[in-house]
Protein backbone atom coordinates (compact mmCIF):
# COMPACT_ATOMS: atom_id res chain seq x y z
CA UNK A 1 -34.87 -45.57 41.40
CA UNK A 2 -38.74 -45.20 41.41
CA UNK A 3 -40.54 -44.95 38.20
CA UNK A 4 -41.52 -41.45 38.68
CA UNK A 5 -38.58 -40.22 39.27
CA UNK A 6 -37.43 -41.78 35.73
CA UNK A 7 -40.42 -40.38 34.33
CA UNK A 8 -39.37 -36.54 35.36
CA UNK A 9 -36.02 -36.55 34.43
CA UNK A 10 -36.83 -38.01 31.25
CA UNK A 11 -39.75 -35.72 30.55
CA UNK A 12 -36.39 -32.85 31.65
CA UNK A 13 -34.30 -34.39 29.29
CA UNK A 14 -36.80 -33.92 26.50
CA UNK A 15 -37.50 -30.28 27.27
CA UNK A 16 -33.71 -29.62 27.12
CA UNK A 17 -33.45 -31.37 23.90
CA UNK A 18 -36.70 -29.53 22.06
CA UNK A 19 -35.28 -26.76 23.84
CA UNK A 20 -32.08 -26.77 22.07
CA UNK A 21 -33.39 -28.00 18.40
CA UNK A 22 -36.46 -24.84 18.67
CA UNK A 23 -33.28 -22.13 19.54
CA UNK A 24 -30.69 -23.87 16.55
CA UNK A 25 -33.25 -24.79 14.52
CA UNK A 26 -34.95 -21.50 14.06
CA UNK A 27 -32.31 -19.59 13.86
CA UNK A 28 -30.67 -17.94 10.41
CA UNK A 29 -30.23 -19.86 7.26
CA UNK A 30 -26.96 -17.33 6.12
CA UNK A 31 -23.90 -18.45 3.99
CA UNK A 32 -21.32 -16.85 2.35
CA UNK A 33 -21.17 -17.51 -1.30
CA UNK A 34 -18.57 -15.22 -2.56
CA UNK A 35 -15.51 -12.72 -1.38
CA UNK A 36 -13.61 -10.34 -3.86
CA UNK A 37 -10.89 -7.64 -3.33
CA UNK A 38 -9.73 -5.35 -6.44
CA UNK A 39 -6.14 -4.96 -6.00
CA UNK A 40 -4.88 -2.19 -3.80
CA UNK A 41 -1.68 -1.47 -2.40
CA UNK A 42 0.12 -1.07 0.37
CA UNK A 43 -1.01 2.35 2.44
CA UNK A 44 -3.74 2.57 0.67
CA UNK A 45 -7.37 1.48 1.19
CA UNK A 46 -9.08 -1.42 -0.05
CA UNK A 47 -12.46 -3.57 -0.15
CA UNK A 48 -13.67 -6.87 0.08
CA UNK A 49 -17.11 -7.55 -1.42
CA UNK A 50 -18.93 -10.60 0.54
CA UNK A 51 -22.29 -11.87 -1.15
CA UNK A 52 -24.26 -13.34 1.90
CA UNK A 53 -27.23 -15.88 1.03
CA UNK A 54 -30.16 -15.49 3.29
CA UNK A 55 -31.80 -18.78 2.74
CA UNK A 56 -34.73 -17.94 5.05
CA UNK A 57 -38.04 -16.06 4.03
CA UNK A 58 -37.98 -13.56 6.04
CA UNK A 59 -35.40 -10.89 6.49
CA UNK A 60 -32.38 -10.89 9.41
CA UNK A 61 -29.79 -9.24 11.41
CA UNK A 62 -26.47 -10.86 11.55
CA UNK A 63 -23.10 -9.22 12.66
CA UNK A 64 -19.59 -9.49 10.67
CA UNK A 65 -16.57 -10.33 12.58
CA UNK A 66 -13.49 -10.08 10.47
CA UNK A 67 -9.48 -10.87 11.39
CA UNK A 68 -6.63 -9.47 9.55
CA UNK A 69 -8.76 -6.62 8.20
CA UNK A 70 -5.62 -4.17 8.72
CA UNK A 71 -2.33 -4.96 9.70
CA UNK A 72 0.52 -2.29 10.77
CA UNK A 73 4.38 -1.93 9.28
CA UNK A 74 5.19 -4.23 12.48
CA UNK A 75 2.64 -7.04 11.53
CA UNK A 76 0.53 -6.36 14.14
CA UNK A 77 -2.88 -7.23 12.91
CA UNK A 78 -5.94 -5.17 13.81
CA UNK A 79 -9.53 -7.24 13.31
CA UNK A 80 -12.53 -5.14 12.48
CA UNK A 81 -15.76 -6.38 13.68
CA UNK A 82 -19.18 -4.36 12.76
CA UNK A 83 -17.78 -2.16 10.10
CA UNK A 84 -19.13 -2.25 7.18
CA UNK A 85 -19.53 0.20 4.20
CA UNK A 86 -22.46 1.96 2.79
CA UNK A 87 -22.67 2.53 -0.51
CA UNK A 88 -21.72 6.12 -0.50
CA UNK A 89 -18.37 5.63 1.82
CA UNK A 90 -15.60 7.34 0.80
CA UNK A 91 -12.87 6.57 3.43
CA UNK A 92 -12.83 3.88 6.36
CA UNK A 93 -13.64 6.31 9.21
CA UNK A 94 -16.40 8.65 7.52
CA UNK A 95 -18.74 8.30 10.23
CA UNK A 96 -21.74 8.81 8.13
CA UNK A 97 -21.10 6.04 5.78
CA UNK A 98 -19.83 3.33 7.99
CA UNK A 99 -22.02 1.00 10.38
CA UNK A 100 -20.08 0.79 13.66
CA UNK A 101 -22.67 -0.73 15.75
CA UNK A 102 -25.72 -1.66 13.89
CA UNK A 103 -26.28 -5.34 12.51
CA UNK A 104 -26.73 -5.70 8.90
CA UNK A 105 -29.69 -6.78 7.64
CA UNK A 106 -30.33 -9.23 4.92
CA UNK A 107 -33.08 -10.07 2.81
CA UNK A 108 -34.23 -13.20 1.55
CA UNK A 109 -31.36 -14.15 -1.70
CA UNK A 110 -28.13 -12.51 -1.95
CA UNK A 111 -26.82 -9.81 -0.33
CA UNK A 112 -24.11 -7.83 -1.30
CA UNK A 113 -21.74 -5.97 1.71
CA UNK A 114 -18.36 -4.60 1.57
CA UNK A 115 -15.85 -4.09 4.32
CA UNK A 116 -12.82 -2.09 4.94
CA UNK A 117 -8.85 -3.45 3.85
CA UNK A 118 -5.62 -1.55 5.10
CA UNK A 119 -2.05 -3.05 4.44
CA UNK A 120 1.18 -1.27 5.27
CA UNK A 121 3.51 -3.58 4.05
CA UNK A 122 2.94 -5.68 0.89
CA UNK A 123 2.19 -9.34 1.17
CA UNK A 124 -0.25 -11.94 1.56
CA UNK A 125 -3.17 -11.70 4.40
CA UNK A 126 -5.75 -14.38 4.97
CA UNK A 127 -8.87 -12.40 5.83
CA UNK A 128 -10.66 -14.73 8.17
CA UNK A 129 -14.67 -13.32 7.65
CA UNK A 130 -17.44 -15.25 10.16
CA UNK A 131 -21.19 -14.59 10.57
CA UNK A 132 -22.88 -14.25 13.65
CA UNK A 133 -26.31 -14.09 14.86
CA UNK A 134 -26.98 -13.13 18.62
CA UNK A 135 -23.48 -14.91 19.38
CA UNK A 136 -24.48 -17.92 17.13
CA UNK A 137 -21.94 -18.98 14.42
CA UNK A 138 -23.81 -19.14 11.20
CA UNK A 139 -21.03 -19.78 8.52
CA UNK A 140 -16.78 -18.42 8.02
CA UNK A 141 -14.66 -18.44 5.20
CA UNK A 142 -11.12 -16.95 4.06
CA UNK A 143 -10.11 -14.63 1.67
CA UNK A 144 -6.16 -14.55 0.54
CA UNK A 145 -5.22 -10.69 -0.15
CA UNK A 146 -2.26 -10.17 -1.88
CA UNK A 147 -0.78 -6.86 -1.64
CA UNK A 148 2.23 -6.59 -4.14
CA UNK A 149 5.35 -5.09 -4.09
CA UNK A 150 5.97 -1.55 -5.43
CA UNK A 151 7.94 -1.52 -8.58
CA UNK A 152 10.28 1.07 -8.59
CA UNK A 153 12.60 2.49 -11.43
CA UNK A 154 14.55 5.75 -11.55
CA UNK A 155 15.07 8.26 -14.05
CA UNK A 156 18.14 10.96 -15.07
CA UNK A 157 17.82 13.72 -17.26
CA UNK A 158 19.68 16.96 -18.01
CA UNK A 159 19.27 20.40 -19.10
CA UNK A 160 21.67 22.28 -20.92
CA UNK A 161 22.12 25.70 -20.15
CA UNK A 162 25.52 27.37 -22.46
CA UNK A 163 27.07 30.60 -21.34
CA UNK A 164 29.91 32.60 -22.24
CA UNK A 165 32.18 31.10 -19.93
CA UNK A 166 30.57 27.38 -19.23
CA UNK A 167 28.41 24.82 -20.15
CA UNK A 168 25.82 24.60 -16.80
CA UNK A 169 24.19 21.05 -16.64
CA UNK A 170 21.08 21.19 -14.75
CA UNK A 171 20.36 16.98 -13.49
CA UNK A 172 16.83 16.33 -12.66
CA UNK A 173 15.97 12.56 -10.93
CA UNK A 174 12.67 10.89 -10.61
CA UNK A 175 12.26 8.00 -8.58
CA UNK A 176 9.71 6.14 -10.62
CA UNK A 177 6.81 3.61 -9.27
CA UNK A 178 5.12 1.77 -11.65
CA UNK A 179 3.55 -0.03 -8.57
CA UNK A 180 0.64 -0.27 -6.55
CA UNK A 181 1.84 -0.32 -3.43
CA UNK A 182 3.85 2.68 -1.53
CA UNK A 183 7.69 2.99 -0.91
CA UNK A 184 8.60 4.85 2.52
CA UNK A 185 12.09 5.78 3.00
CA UNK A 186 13.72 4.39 -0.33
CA UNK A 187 17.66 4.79 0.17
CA UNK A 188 19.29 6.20 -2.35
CA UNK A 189 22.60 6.92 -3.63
CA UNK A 190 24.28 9.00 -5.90
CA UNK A 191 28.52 8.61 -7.13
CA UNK A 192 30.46 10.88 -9.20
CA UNK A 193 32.72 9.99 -11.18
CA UNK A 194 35.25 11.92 -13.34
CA UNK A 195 35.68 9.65 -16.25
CA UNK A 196 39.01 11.50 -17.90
CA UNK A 197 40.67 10.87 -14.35
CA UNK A 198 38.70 7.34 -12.86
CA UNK A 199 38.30 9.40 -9.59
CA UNK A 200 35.17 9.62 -7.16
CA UNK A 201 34.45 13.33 -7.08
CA UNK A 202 31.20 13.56 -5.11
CA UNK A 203 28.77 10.93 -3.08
CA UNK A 204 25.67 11.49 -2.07
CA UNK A 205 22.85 9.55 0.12
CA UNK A 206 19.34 10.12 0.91
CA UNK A 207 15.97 8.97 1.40
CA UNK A 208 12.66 9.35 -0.26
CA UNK A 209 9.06 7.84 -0.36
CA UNK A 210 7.21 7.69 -3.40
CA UNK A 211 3.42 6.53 -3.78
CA UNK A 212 1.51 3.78 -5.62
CA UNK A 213 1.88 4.48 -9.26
CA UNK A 214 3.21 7.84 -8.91
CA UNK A 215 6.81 9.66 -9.30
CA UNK A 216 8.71 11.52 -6.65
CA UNK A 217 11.66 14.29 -7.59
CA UNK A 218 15.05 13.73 -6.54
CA UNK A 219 15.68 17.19 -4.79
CA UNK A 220 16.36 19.35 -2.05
CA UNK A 221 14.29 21.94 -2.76
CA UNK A 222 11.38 22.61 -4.64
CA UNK A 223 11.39 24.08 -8.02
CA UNK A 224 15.13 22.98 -8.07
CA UNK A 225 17.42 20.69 -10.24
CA UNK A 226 18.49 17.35 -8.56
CA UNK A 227 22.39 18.49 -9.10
CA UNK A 228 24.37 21.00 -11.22
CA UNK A 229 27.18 20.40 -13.70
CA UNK A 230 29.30 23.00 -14.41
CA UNK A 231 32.15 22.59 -17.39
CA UNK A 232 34.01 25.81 -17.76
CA UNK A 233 35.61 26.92 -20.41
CA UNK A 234 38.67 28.26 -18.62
CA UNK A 235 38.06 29.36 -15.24
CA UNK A 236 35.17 28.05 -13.30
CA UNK A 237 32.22 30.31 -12.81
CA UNK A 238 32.68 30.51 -8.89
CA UNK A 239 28.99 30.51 -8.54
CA UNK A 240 27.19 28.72 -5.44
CA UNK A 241 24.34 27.50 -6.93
CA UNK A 242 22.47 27.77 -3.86
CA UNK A 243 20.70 26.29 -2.50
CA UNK A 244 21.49 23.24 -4.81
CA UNK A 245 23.45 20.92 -2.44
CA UNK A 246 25.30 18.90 -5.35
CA UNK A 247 27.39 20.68 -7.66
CA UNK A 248 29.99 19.25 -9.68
CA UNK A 249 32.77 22.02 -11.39
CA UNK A 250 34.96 20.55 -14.26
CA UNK A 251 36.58 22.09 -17.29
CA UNK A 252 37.08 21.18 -20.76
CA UNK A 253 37.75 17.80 -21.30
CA UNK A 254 36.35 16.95 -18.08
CA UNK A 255 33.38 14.02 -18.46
CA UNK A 256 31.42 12.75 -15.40
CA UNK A 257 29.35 9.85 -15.13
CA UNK A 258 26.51 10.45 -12.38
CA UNK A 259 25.37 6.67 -10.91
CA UNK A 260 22.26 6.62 -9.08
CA UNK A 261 20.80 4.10 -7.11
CA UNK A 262 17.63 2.91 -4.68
CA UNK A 263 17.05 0.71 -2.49
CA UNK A 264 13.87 -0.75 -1.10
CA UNK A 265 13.89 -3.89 1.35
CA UNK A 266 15.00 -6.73 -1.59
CA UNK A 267 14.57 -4.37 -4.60
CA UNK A 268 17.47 -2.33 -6.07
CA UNK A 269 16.76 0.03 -9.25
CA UNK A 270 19.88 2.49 -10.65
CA UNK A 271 20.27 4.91 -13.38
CA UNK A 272 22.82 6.58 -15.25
CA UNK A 273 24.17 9.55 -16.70
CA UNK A 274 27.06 10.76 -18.76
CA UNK A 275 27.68 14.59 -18.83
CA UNK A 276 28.29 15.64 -21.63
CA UNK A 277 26.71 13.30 -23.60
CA UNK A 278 29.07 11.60 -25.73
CA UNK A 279 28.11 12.36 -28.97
CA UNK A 280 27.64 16.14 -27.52
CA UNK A 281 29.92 18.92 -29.03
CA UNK A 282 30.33 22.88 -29.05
């Protein structure tokens, strides 16, 4: 090989390898230094707050690519990449708030920016965050977000209502969730059971959802009781009670015990309620 020709592709090979240190080289000096989520639950909306460190002196653009940013009830996972939240963003598609399309730019020190969170199901989610500059990786790092289980509890009470002719029991049952997270279609079951005879006298099941840290009524109809008691005197009333679907008729002597009880994937909650009460008298 002649000695020029050893000269050129040498003097090539240097070009490509200045080349290559000028375009990495000068690029952003970005890290992540920090990731935090409050807790949220399930169905609901959260955050995660990234500090970024721009080492450089001068200000730049990078993008945010981030996987497992919201996953479905069928574990499908959805990754988010540009969408980041202003500081007056009130929900994760309020246009005005949220950069879709636009890098974010950092000045020199840290930088605080906040992206969107949305869980269905509760669990734990590695949130896989990298930053990019003009397709260059600059830095990555994981955040574990633990969405926790709803915590669900159920509640009977009674109204007494005396007439003439009967003592009217008017049930009223709260599905209770002391929880973060969201239950969808809790099932739930209610047995009746005449305690002076030992027999079933009424069963009952249905579903009902009931959000993070919030209550949900047992009922058919707003405005209405859960279920009706009636203990008559002598004859029973023969009133409907509509549109009440559960109604129980006894008479004197008669007690019931009303059993509820939920269930939520591994979680079962129950309740329970004698009527009358036994220390209750005329």
């Amino acid at each position: 090989m002649k000695k020029s020709t050893l000269i050129s592709i040498s003097v090539i090979l240097l070009v490509l390898v200045l080349g290559g240190l000028w375009y990495y080289g000068s690029g952003a000096d970005v890290k992540i230094t920090d990731m935090y989520a409050s807790p949220f639950g399930a169905g609901d909306p959260g955050k995660l707050n990234i500090t970024l460190q721009n080492n450089g002196l001068k200000p730049v653009d990078i993008w945010l690519e981030i996987e497992n940013a919201f996953v479905d009830e069928n574990g499908t996972s959805y990754s988010t990449s540009r969408l980041v939240i202003s500081d007056n963003s009130t929900g994760p598609w309020d246009e005005g708030s949220v950069s879709l399309q636009r890098p974010i730019r950092l000045v020199h020190g840290n930088n605080s920016v906040s992206v969107w969170l949305g869980y269905k199901l509760p669990g734990e989610y590695p949130v896989k965050v990298r930053v990019v500059q003009n397709g260059r990786h600059l830095d990555e790092d994981t955040y574990l977000v633990n969405i926790p289980l709803p915590e669900l509890h159920l509640k009977l009470e009674n109204e007494l209502e005396r007439r003439n002719t009967s003592d009217v029991y008017k049930v009223y049952g709260y599905l209770i969730n002391y929880g973060l997270s969201s239950a969808d279609k809790v099932s739930t079951n209610l047995t009746v059971t005449n305690e002076r005879t030992g027999k079933t006298v009424f069963t009952s099941s249905e579903f009902y959802s009931v959000g993070g840290q919030d209550k949900s009524a047992l009922r058919a109809w707003p405005g209405y009781p859960y279920a009706i008691v009636e203990i008559a005197h002598d004859k029973p009333s023969g009133d409907s009670y509509m549109p009440i679907p559960i109604v129980i008729v006894g008479q004197n002597g008669d007690r019931f015990l009303l059993n509820i009880t939920s269930r939520w994937q591994d979680q079962v909650t129950s309740a329970e309620l004698h009527i009358p009460a036994q220390e209750e008298g005329r």
